[in-house]
Protein backbone atom coordinates (compact mmCIF):
# COMPACT_ATOMS: atom_id res chain seq x y z
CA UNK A 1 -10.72 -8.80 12.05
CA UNK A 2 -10.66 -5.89 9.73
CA UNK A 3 -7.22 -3.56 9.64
CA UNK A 4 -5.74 -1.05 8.25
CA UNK A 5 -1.87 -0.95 7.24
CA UNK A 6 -0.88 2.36 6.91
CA UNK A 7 2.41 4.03 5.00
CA UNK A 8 3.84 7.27 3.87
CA UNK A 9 2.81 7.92 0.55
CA UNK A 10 0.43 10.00 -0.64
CA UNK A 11 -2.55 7.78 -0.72
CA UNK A 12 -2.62 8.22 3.12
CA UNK A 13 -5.19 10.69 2.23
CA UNK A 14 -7.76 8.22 1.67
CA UNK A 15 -7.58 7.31 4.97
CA UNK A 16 -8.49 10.81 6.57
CA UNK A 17 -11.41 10.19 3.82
CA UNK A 18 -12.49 6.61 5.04
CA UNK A 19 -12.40 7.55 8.62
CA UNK A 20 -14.45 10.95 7.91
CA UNK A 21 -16.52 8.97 6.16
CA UNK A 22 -17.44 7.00 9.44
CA UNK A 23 -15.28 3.19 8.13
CA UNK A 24 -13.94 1.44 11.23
CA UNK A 25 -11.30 -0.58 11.21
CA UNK A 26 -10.94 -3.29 14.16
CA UNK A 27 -6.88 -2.67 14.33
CA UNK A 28 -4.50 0.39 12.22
CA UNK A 29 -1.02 -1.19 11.53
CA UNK A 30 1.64 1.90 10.75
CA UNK A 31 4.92 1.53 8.99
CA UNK A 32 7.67 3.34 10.10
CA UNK A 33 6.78 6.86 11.62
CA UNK A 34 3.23 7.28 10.72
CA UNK A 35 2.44 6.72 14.31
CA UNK A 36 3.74 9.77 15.34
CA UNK A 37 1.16 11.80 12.80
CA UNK A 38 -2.26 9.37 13.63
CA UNK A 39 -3.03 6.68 16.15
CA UNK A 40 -1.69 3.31 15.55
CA UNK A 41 -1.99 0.21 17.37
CA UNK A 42 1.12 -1.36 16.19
CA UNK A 43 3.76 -0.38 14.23
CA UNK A 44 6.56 -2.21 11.51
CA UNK A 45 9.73 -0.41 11.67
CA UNK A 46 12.18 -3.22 10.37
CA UNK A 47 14.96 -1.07 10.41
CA UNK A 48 17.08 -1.16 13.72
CA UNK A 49 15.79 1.72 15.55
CA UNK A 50 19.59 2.28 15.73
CA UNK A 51 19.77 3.83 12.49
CA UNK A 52 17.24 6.94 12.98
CA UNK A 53 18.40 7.38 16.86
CA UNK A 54 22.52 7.19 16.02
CA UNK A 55 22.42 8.62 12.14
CA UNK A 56 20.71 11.31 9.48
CA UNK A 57 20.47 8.53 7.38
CA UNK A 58 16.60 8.38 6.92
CA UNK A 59 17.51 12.25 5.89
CA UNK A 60 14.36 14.28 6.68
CA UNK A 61 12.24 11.41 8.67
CA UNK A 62 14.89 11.59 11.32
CA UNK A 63 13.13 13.72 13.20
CA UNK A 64 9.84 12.55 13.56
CA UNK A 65 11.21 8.77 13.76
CA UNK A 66 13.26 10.24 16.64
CA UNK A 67 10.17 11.91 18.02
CA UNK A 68 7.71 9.01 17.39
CA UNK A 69 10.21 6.06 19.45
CA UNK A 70 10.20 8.63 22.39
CA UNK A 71 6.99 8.70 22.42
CA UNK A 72 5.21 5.83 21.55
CA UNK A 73 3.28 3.43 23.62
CA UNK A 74 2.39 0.65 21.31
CA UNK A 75 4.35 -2.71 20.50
CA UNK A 76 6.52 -2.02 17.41
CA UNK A 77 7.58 -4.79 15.54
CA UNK A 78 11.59 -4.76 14.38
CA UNK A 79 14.41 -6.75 13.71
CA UNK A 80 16.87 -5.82 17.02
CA UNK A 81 15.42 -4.43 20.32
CA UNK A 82 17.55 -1.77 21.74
CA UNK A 83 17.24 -0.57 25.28
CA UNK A 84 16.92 3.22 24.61
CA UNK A 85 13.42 2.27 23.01
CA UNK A 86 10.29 0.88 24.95
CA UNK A 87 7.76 -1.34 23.42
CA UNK A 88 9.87 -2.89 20.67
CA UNK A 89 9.06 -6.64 19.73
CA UNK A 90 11.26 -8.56 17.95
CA UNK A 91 9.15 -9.66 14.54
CA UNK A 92 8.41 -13.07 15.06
CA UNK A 93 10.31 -13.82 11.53
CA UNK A 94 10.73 -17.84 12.04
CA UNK A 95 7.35 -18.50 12.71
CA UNK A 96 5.41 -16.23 10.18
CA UNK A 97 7.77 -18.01 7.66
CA UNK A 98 7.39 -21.40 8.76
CA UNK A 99 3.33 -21.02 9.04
CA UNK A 100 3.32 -19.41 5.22
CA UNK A 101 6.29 -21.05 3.13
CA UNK A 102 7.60 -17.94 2.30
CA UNK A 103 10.60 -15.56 3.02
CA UNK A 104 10.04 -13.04 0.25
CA UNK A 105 10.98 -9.62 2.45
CA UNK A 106 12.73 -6.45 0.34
CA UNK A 107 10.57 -3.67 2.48
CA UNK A 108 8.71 -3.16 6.06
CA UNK A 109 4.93 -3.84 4.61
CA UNK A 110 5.67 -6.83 3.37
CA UNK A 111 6.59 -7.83 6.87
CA UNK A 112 3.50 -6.15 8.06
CA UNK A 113 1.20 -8.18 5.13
CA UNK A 114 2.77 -11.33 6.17
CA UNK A 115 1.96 -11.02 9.71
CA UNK A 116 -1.76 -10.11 8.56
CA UNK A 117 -1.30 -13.64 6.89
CA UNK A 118 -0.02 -15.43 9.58
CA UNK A 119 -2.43 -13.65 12.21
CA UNK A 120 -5.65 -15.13 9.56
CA UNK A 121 -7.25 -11.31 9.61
CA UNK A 122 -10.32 -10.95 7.62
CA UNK A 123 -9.69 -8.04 5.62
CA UNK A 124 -6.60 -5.88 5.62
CA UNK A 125 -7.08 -2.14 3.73
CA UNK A 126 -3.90 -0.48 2.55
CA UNK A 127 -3.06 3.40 2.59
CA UNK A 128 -0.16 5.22 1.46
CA UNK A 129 1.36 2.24 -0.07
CA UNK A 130 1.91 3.32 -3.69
CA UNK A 131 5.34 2.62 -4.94
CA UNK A 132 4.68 4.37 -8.40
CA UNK A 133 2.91 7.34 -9.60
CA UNK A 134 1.16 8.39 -12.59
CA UNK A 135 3.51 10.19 -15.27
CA UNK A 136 6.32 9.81 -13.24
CA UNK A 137 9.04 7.63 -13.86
CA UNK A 138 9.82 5.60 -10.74
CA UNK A 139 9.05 2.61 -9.03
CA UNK A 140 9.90 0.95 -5.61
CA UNK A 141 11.24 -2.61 -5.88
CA UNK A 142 9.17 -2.74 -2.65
CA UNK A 143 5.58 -2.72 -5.44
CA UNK A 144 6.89 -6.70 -6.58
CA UNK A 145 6.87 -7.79 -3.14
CA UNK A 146 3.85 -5.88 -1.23
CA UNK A 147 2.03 -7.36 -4.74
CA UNK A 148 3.40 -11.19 -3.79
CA UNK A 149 2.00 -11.02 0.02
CA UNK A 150 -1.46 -9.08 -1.60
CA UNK A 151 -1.66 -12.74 -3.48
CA UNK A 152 -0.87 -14.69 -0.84
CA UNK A 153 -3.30 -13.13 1.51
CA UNK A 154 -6.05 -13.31 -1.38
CA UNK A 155 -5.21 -17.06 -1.63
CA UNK A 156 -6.36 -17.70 1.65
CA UNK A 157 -9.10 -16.19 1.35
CA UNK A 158 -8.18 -12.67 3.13
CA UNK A 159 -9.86 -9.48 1.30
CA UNK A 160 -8.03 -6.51 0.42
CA UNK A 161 -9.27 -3.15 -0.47
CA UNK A 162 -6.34 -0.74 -1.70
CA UNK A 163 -6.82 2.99 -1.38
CA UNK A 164 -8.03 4.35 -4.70
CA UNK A 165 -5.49 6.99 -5.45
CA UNK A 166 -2.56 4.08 -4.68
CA UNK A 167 -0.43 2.99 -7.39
CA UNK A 168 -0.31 -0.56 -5.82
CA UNK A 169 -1.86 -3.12 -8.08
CA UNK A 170 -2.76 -0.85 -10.70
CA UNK A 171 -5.42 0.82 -8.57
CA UNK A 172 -4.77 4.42 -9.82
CA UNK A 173 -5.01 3.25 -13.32
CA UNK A 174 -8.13 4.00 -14.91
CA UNK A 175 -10.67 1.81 -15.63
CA UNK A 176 -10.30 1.74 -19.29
CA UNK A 177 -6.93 1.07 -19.00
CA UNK A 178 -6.18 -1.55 -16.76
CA UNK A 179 -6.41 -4.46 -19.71
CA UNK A 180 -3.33 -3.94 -21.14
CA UNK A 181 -4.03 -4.63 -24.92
CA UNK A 182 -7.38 -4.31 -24.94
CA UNK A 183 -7.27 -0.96 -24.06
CA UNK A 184 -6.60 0.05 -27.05
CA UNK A 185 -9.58 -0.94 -28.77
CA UNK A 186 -12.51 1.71 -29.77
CA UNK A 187 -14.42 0.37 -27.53
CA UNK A 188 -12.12 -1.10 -24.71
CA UNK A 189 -12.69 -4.08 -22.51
CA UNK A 190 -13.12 -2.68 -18.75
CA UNK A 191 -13.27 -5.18 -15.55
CA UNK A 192 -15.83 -4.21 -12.83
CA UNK A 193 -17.60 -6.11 -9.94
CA UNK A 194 -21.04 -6.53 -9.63
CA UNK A 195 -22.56 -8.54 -6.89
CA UNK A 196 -18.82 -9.34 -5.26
CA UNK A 197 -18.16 -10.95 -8.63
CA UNK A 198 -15.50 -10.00 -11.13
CA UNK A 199 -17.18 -8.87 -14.84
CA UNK A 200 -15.40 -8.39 -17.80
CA UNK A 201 -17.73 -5.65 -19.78
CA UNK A 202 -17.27 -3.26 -23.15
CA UNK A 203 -17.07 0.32 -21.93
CA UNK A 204 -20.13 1.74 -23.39
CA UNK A 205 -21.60 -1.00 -21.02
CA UNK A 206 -19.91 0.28 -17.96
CA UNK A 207 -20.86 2.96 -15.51
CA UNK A 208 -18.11 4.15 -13.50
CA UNK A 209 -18.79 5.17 -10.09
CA UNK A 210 -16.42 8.19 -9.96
CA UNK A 211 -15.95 10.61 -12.88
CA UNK A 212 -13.03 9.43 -15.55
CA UNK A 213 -10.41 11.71 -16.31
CA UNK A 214 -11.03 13.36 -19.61
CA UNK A 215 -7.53 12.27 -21.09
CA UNK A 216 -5.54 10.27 -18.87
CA UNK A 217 -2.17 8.95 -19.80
CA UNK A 218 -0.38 6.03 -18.61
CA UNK A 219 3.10 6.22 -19.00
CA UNK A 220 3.78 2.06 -20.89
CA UNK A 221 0.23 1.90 -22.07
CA UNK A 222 0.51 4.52 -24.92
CA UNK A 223 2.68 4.98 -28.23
CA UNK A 224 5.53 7.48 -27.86
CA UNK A 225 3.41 9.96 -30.19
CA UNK A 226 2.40 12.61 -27.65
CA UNK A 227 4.89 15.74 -27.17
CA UNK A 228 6.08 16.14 -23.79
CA UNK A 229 4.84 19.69 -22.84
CA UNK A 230 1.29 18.02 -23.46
CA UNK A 231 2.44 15.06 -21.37
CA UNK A 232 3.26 17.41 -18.52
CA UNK A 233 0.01 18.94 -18.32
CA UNK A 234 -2.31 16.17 -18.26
C-alpha cells in the first residue's frame, strides 16, 4: 500500500503538484487540520481535541481545527476520545510500540510514521513536513524524530519519497551540497541514483534533473564571509 502523510508546511504544495500530475496514492494520512482543506482518509491529531474545542491555544488554527472535528467523517487517531467529537480512535500506542521496540514520540507524524510501520505499508510519501527552511534560522525538535521513524521504516524495507521542496532529511538542500565536507571541493562529490541504486559521482559527472540554483546558500555549510544584505537576497 502506497500513502501519503500529509502536514502543514509549505511543502504541501508538492502535493497539489503530484496529484495534478496524475500520482495516486492508495491511502492520504493528514496531521492535524489538513483534512479540513483536502480529502483525507485518516487523520493524527495527538493533541486532545479538548485543547482546540475549549482554548485559543493553537492561536490561529483554532478555527479550522474547530471547523474540521465538526465536520469530519473519517477515523482520527488521538490520545483521549471526547464525546463532543465523532470518529475519534484512540491511537493504538501499546501495540505499535510493542510490534516496533520503540517509544520515540515528541510530535503527531511521528505517531503517524510509526503506525505506517506497524501497518507494513509499502511506500509512505511525505508533504508539508519540513521542520527547517533555507536561510532561516529555526528548526522543529519534531525534524530528530520524524528522521528516527524515516529510518526505521527504511529498515524494514518501507520506501519513502519526501516532497522536494521539504527540509526533512536534507531534501531541499542542493545537490552539491548535501556531502557536508566535500562540498567544498572545486569539483564537489554529489550522490544520485541511477537504476534504484545510490551513486556517489564528481559534479561535472552529474546531470541534475531540475535546474540548480545559481548561488544557493546553506546556512552551516558556508564560512561566515558573506555580508548579510547579500545573504537576504539569495
Amino acid at each position: 500500500m502506497k500513502i501519503a502523510i500529509i502536514g502543514l508546511g509549505g511543502s504541501y504544495a508538492d502535493y497539489i503538484r503530484a496529484r495534478i500530475a496524475s500520482e495516486k496514492f492508495d491511502e492520504v494520512w493528514g496531521i492535524n487540520c489538513i483534512g479540513d482543506i483536502i480529502h483525507v482518509d485518516k487523520t493524527f491529531m495527538m493533541d486532545p481535541v479538548s485543547r482546540f474545542l475549549d482554548t485559543e491555544n493553537a492561536g490561529l488554527q483554532t478555527g479550522v481545527a474547530r471547523n474540521f472535528l465538526k465536520n469530519n467523517k473519517k477515523p482520527i487517531f488521538t490520545c483521549e476520545l471526547d464525546k463532543r467529537v465523532s470518529h475519534l480512535e484512540l491511537y493504538p500506542l501499546e501495540e505499535v510500540t510493542k510490534e516496533i521496540g520503540f517509544a520515540y514520540f515528541n510530535n503527531t507524524v511521528a505517531y503517524a510514521l510509526a503506525y505506517a510501520i506497524y501497518k507494513k505499508v509499502e511506500k509512505i510519501c511525505l508533504f508539508g513536513l519540513d521542520y527547517s527552511y533555507k536561510n532561516v534560522n529555526i528548526a522543529e525538535m519534531g525534524r530528530a524524530c520524524c528522521e528516527f521513524w524515516c529510518a526505521i521504516a527504511i529498515s524494514r524495507n518501507i520506501k519513502i519519497e519526501i516532497a522536494h521542496n521539504s527540509g526533512l532529511m536534507d531534501t531541499n538542500v542542493p545537490a552539491h551540497e548535501k556531502l557536508y565536507g566535500y562540498h567544498r571541493l572545486k569539483d564537489p562529490l554529489v550522490q544520485t541514483v541511477q537504476d534504484g541504486q545510490l551513486l556517489i559521482t564528481r559534479q561535472s559527472q552529474y546531470e541534475a534533473p531540475e535546474p540548480m540554483d545559481d548561488q544557493p546558500l546553506i546556512f552551516g555549510r558556508h564560512d561566515n564571509v558573506t555580508p548579510l544584505k547579500e545573504v537576504n537576497n539569495v
